[in-house]
N, C-alpha and C. Protein backbone atom coordinates (compact mmCIF):
# COMPACT_ATOMS: atom_id res chain seq x y z
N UNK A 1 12.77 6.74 45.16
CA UNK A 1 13.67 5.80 45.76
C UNK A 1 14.03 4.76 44.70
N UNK A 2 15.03 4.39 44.62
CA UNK A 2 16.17 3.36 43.71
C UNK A 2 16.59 1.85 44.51
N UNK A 3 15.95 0.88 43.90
CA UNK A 3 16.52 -0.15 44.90
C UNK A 3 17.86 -0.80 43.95
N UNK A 4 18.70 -1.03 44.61
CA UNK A 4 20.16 -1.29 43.78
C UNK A 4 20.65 -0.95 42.77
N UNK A 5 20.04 0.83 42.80
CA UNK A 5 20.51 1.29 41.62
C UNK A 5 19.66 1.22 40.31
N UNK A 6 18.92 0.34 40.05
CA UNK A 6 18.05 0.45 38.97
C UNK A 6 16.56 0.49 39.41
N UNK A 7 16.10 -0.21 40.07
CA UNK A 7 14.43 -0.18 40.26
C UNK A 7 13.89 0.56 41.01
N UNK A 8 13.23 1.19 40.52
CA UNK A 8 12.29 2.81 41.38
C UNK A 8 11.34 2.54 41.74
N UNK A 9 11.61 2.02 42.93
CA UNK A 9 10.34 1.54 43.94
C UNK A 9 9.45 2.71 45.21
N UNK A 10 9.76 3.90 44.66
CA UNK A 10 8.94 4.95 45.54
C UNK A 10 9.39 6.12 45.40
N UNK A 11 8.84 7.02 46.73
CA UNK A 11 9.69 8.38 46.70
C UNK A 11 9.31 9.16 48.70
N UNK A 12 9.80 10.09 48.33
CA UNK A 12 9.59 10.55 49.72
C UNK A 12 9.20 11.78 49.65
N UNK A 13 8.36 12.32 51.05
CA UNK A 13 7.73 13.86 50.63
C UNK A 13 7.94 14.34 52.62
N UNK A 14 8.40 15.11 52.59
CA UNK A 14 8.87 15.78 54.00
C UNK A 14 7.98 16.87 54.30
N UNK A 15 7.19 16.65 55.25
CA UNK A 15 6.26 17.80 55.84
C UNK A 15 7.31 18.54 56.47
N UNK A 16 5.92 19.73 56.82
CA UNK A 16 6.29 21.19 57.21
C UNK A 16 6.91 20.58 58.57
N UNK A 17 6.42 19.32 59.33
CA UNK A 17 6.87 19.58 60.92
C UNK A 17 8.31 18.62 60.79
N UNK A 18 8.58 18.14 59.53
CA UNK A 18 10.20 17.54 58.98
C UNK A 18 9.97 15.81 59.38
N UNK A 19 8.68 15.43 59.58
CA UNK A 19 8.60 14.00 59.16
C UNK A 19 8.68 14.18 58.01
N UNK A 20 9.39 12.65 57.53
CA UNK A 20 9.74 12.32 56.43
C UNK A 20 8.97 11.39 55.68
N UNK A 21 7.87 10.83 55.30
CA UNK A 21 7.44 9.82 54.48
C UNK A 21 7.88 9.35 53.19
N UNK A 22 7.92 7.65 53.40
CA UNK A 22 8.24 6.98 52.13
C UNK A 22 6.91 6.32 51.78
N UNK A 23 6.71 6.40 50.34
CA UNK A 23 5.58 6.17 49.46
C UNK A 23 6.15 5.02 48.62
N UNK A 24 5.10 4.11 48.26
CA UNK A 24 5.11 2.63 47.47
C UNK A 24 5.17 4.06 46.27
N UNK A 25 5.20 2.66 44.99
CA UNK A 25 5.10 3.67 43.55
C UNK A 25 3.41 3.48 43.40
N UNK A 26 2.30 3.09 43.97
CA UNK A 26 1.05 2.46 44.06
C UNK A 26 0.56 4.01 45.11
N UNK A 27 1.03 4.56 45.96
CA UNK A 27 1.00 5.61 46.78
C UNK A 27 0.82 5.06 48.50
N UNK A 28 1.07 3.82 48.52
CA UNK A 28 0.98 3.30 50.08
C UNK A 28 2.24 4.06 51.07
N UNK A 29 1.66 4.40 51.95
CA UNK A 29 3.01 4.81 52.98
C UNK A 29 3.22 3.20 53.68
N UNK A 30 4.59 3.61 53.28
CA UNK A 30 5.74 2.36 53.67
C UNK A 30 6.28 2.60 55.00
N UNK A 31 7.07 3.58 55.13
CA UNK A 31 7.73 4.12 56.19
C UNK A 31 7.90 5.52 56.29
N UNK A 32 7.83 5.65 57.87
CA UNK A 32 8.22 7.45 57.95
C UNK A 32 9.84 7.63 59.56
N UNK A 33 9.94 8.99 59.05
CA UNK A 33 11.17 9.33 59.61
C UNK A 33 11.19 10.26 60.38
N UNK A 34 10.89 10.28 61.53
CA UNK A 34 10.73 11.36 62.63
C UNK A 34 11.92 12.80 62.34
N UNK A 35 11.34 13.90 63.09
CA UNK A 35 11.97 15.27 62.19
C UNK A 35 13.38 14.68 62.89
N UNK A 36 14.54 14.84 62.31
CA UNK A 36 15.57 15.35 62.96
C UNK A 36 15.99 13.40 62.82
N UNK A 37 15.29 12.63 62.68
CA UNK A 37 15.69 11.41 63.19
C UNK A 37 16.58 10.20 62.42
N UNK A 38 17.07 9.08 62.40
CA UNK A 38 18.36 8.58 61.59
C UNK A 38 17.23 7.37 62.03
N UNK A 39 16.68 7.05 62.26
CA UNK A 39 15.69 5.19 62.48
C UNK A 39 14.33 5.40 62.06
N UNK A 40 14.13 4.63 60.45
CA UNK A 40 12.32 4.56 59.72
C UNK A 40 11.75 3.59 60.64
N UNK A 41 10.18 3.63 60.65
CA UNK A 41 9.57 3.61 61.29
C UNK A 41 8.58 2.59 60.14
N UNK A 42 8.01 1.37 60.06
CA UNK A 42 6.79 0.89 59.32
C UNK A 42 5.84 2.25 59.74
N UNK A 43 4.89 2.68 58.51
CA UNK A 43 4.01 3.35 58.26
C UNK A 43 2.74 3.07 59.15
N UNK A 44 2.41 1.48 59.14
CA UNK A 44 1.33 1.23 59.83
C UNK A 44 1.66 0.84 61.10
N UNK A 45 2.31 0.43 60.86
CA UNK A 45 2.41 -0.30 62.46
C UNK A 45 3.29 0.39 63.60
N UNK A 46 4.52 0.76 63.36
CA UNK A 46 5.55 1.92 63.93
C UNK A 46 6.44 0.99 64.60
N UNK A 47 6.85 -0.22 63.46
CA UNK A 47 7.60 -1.14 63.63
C UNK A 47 8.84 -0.71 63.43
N UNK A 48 10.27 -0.68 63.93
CA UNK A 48 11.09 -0.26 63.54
C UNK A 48 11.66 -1.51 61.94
N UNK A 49 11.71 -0.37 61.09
CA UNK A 49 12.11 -0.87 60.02
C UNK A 49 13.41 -0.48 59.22
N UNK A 50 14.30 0.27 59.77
CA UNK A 50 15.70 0.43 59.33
C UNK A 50 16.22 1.71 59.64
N UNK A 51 17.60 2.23 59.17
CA UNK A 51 17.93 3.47 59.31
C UNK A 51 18.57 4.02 58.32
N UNK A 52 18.56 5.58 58.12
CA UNK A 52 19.13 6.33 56.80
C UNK A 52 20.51 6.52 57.35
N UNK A 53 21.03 6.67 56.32
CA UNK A 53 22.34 7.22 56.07
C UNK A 53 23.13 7.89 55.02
N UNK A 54 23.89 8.90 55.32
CA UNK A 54 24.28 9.65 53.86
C UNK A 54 25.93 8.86 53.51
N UNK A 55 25.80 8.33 52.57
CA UNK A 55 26.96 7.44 52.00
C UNK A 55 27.21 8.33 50.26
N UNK A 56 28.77 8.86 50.92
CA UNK A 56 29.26 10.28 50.14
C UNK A 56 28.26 10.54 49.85
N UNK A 57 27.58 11.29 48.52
CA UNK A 57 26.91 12.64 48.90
C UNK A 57 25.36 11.82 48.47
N UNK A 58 24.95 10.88 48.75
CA UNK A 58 23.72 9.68 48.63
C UNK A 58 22.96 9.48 49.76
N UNK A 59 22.10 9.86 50.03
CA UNK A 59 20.62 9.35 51.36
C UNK A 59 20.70 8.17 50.73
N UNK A 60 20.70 6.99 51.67
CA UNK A 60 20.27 5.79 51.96
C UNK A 60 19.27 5.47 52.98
N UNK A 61 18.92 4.37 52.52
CA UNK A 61 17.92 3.36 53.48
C UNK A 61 18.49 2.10 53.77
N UNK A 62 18.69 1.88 54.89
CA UNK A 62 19.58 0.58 55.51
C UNK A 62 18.17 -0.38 55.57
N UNK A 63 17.23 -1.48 55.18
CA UNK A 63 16.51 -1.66 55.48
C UNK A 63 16.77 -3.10 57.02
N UNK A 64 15.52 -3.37 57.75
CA UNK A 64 15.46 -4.30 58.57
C UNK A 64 14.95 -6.03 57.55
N UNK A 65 15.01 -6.82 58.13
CA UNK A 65 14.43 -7.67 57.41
C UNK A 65 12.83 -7.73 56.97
N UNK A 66 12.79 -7.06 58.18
CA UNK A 66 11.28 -6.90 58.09
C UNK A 66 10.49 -5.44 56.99
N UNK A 67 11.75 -4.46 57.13
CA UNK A 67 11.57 -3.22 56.23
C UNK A 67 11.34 -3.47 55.40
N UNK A 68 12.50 -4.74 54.52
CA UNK A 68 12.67 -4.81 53.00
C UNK A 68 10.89 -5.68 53.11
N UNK A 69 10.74 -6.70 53.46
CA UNK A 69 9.49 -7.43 53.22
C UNK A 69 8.02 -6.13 53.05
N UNK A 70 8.18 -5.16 54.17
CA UNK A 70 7.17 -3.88 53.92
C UNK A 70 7.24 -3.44 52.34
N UNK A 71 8.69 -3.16 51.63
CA UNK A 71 8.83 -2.51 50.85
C UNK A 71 8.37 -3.10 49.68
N UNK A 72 8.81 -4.94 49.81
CA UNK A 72 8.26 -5.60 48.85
C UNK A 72 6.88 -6.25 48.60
N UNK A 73 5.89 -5.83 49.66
CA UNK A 73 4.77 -6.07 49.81
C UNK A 73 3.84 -4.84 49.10
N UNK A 74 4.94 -3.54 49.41
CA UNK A 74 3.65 -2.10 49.09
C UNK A 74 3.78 -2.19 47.64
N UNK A 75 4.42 -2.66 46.76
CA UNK A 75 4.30 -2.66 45.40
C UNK A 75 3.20 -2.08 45.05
């Protein structure tokens, strides 16, 4: 994962049942993405923390206020 294009703040790894997990660059789960689903989820808590979107041919992460603070905490 790329935050504004330059800083690589994680990555993601999709199980067999098509949850999606996002990983700190440290290996913390940040957020996950139910199979089939468009709204992340906080890792620990199952706080809603934002939604993906494909912007032309780019997966995004829309974050919540509260997402981005998760994201900048799992450092």
């Amino acid at each position: 994962m790329i935050l504004n294009g330059r800083t690589f703040v994680g990555y993601h790894v999709t199980t067999e049942n098509g949850v999606t997990n996002f990983f700190s660059t440290s290996g913390k789960r940040m957020f996950y993405l139910p199979n089939n689903g468009k709204v992340i989820f906080e890792g620990r808590s199952g706080r809603f923390g934002g939604v993906v979107a494909t912007v032309g041919n780019q997966f995004s992460l829309v974050l919540t206020e509260h997402g981005y603070r998760v994201l900048q905490l799992s450092k």
